[in-house]
C-alpha atoms as a PDB file:
ATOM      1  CA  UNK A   1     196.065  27.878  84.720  1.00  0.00           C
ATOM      2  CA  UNK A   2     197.657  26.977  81.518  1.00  0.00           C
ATOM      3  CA  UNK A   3     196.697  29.305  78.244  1.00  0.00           C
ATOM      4  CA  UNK A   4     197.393  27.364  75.017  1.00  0.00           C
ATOM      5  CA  UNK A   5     196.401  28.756  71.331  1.00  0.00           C
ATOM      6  CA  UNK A   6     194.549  26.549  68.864  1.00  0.00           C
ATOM      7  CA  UNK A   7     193.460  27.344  65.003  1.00  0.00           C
ATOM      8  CA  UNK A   8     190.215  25.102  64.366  1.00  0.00           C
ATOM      9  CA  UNK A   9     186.759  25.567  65.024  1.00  0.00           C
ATOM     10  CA  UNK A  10     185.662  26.237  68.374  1.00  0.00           C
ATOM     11  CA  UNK A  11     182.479  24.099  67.845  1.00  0.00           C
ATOM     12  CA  UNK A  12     184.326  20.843  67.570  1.00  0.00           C
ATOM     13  CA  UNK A  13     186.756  21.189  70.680  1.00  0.00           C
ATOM     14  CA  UNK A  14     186.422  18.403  73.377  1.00  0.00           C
ATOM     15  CA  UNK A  15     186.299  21.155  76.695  1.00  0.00           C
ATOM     16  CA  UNK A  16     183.859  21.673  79.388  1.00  0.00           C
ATOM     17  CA  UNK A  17     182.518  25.006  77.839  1.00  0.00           C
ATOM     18  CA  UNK A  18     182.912  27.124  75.270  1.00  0.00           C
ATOM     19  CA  UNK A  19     182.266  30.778  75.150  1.00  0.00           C
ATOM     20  CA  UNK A  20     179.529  32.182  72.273  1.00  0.00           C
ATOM     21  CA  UNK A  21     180.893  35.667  70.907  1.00  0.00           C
ATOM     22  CA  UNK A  22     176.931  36.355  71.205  1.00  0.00           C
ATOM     23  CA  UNK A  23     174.614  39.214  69.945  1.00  0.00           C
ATOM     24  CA  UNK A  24     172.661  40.653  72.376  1.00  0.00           C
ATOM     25  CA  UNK A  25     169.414  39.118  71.245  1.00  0.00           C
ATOM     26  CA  UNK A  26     171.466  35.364  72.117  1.00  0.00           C
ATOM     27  CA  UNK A  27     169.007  34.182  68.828  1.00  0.00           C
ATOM     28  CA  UNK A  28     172.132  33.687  67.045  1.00  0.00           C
ATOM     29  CA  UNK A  29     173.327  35.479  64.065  1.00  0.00           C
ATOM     30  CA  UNK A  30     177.156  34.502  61.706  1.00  0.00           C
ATOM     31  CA  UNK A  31     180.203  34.307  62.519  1.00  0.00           C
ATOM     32  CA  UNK A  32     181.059  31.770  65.581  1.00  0.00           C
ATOM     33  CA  UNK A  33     177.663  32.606  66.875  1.00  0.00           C
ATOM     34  CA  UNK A  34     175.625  31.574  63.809  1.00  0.00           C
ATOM     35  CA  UNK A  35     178.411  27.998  63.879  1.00  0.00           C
ATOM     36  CA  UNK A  36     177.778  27.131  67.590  1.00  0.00           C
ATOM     37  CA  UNK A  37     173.793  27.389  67.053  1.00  0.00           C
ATOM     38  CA  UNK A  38     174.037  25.249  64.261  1.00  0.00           C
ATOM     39  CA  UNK A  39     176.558  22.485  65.989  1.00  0.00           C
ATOM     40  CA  UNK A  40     174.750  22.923  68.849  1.00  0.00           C
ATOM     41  CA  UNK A  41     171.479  22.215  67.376  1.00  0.00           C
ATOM     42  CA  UNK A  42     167.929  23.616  67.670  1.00  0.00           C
ATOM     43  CA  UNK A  43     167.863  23.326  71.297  1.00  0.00           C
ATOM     44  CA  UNK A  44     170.054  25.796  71.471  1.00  0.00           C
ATOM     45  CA  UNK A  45     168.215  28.564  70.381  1.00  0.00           C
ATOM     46  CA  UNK A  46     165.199  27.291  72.411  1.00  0.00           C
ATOM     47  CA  UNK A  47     167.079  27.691  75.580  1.00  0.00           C
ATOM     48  CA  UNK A  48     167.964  31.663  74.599  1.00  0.00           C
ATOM     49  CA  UNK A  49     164.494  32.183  73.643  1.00  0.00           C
ATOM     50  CA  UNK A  50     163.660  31.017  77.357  1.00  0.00           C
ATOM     51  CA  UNK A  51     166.905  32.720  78.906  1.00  0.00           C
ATOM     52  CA  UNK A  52     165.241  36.413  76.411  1.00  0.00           C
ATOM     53  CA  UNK A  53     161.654  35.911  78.280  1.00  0.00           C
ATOM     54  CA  UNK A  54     162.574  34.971  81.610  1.00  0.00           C
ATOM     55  CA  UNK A  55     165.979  37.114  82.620  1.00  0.00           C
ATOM     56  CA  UNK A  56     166.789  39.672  79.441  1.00  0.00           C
ATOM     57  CA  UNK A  57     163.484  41.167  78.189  1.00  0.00           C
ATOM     58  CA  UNK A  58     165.743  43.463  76.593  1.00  0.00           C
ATOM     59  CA  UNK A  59     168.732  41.742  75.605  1.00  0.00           C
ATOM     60  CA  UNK A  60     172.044  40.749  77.416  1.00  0.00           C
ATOM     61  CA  UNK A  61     173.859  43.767  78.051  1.00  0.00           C
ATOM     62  CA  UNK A  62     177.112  44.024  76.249  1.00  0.00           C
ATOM     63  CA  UNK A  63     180.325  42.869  78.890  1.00  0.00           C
ATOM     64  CA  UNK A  64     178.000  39.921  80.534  1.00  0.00           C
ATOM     65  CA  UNK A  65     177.859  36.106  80.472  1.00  0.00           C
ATOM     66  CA  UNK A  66     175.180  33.736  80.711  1.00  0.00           C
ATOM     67  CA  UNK A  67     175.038  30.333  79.861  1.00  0.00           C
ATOM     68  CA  UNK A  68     173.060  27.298  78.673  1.00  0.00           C
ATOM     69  CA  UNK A  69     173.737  23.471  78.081  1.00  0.00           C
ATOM     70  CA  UNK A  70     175.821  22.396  74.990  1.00  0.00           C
ATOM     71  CA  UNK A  71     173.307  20.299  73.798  1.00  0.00           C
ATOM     72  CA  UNK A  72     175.092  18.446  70.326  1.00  0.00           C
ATOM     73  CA  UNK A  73     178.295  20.202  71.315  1.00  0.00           C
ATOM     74  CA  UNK A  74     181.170  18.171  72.536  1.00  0.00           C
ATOM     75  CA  UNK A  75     181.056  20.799  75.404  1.00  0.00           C
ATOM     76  CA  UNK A  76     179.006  20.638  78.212  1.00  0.00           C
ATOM     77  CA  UNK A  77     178.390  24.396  78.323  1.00  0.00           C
ATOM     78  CA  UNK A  78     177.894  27.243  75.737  1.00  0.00           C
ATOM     79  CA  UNK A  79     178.414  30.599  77.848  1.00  0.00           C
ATOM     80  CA  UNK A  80     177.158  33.021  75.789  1.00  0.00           C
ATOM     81  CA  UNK A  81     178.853  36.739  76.162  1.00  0.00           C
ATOM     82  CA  UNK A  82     178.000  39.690  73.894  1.00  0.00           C
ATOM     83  CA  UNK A  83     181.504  41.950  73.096  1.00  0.00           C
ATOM     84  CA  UNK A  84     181.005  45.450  72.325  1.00  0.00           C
ATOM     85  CA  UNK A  85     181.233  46.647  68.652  1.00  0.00           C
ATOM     86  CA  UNK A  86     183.335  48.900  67.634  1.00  0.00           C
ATOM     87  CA  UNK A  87     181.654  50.503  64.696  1.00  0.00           C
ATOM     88  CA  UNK A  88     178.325  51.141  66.707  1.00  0.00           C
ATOM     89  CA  UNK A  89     180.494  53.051  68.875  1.00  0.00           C
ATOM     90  CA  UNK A  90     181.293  50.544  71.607  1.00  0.00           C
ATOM     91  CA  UNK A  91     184.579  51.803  72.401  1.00  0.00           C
ATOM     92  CA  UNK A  92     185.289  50.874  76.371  1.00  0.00           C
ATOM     93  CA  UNK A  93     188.002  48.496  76.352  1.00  0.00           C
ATOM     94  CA  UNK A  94     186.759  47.292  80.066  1.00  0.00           C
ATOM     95  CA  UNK A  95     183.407  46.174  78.026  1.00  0.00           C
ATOM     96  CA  UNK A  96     186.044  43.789  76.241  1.00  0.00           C
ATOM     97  CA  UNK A  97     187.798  42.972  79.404  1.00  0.00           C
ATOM     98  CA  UNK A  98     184.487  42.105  81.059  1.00  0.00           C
ATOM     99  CA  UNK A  99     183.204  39.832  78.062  1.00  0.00           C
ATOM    100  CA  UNK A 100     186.444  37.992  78.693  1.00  0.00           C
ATOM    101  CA  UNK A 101     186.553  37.895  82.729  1.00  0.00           C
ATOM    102  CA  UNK A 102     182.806  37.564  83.400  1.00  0.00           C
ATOM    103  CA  UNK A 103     183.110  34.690  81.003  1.00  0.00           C
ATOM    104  CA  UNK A 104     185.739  32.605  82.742  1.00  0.00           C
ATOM    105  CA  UNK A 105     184.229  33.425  86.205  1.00  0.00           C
ATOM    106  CA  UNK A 106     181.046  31.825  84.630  1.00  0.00           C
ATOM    107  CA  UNK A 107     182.855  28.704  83.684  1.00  0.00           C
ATOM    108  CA  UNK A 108     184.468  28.152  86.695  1.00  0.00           C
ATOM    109  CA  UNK A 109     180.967  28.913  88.875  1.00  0.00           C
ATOM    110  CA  UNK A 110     179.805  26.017  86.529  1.00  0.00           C
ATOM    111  CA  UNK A 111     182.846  24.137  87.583  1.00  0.00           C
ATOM    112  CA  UNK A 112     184.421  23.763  83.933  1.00  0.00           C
ATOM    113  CA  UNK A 113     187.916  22.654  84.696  1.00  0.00           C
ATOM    114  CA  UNK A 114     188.868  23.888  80.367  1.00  0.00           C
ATOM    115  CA  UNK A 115     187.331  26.806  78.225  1.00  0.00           C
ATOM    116  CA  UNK A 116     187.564  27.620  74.552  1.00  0.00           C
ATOM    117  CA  UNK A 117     187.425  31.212  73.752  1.00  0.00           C
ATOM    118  CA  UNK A 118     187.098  32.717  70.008  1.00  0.00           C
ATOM    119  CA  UNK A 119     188.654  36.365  69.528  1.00  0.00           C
ATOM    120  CA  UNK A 120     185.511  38.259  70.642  1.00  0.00           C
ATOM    121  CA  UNK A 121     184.840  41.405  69.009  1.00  0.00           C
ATOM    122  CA  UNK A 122     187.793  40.987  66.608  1.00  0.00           C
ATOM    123  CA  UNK A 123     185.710  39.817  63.401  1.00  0.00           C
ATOM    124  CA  UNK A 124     182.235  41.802  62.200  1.00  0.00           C
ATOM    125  CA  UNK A 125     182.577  44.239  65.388  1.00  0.00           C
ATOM    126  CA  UNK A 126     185.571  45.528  64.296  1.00  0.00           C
ATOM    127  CA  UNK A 127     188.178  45.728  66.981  1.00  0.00           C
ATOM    128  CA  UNK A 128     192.120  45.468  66.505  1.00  0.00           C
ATOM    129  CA  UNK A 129     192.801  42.070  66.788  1.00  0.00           C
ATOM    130  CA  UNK A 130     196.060  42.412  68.852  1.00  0.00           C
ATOM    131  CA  UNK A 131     193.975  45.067  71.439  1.00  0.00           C
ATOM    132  CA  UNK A 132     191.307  41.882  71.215  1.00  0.00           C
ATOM    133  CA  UNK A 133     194.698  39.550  71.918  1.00  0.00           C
ATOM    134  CA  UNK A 134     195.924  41.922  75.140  1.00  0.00           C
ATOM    135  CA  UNK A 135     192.700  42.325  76.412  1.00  0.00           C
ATOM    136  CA  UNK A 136     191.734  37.931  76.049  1.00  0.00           C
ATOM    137  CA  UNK A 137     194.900  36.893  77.586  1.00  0.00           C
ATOM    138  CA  UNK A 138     195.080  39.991  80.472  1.00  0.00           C
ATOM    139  CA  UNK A 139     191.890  38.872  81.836  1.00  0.00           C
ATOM    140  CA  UNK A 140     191.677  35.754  82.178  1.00  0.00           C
ATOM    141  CA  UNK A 141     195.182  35.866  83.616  1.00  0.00           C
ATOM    142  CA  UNK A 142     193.546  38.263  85.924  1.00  0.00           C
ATOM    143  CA  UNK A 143     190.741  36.075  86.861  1.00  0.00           C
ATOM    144  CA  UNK A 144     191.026  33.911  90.040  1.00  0.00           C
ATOM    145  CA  UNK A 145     189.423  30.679  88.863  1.00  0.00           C
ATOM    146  CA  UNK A 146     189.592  27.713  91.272  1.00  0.00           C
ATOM    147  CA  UNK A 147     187.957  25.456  88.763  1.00  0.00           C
ATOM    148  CA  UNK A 148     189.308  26.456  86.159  1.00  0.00           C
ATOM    149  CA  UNK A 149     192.868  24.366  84.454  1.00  0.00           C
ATOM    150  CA  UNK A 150     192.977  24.956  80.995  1.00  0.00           C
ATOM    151  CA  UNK A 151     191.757  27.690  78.699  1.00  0.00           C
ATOM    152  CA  UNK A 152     192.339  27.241  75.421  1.00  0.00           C
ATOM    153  CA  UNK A 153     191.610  30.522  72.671  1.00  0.00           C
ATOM    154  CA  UNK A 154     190.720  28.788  69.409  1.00  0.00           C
ATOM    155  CA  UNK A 155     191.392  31.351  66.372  1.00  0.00           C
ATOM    156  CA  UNK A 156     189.499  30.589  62.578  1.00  0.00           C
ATOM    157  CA  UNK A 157     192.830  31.273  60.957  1.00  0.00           C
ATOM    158  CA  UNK A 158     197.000  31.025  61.497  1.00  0.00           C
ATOM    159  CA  UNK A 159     197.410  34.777  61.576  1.00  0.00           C
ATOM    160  CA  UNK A 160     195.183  35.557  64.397  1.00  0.00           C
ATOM    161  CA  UNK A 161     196.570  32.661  65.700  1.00  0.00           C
ATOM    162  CA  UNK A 162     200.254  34.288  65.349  1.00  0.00           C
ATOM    163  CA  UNK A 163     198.050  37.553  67.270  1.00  0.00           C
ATOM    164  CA  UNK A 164     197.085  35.875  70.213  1.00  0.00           C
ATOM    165  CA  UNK A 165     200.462  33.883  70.544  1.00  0.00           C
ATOM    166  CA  UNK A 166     202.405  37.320  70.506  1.00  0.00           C
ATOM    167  CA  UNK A 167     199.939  38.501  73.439  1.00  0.00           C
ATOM    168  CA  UNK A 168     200.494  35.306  75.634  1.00  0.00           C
END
């Protein structure tokens, strides 16, 4: 699997999925989450308000994936993962790992042959972004994808870019 760094905007990238740094309530919110529902359309948010009654009542638990069609996206997928926060106390860094691994698996269930991750957890939920960096590349070096060819981790700025590159 090749790992390759991008700055840009994860909304515009031309890959099979791309992976939502989610809230728990998947209604969207800022940040990458508040950009992909508003690239993606209002579709998207109609398929999280189905995915909230029909499979998580109470929210999608902090570590897991789900995901939905891209809708307006130039991806076919949106997996939507919710990484833990650091100032609520959400201090396991195997909830990061999983947001990371449990994502990729997804992808490559969905057969997704290229991903584009944003540095979960490393903006408004307040975790180091080179312990976000470690933890990103780690596990999806970890993961054993069959589908999956190219993930790409596409960074909103040149010095997490510079982050991530030191962790790969």
């Amino acid at each position: 699997m090749k790992i390759d760094i991008v700055t840009g905007d994860i909304t515009t990238r031309p890959v099979d999925a791309i992976v939502n740094a989610a809230n728990s309530s998947l209604l969207g919110g800022g940040g990458v989450d508040g950009a992909i529902h508003l690239a993606a359309g209002p579709e998207l948010l109609e398929a999280c308000q189905e995915l909230r009654r029909r499979d998580y009542r109470d929210g999608l638990p902090v570590g897991h994936a789900v995901a939905t069609p891209g809708f307006r996206l130039p991806a076919r997928w949106v997996i939507h993962t919710v990484g833990p926060n650091w100032h609520a106390g959400q201090r396991d860094p195997d909830l990061l790992r999983s947001a990371f691994f449990e994502s990729l698996i997804l992808a490559d269930s969905l057969g997704a042959a290229s991903v584009a991750f944003p540095a979960i957890s490393a903006g408004i939920y307040g975790w180091d972004p080179r312990v976000v960096a470690r933890t990103a590349v780690d596990a999806v070096r970890e993961a054993d994808t069959q589908k999956v060819e190219l993930v790409e981790f596409v960074l909103f700025s040149e010095d997490m870019a510079d982050v991530f590159v030191a962790a790969a």
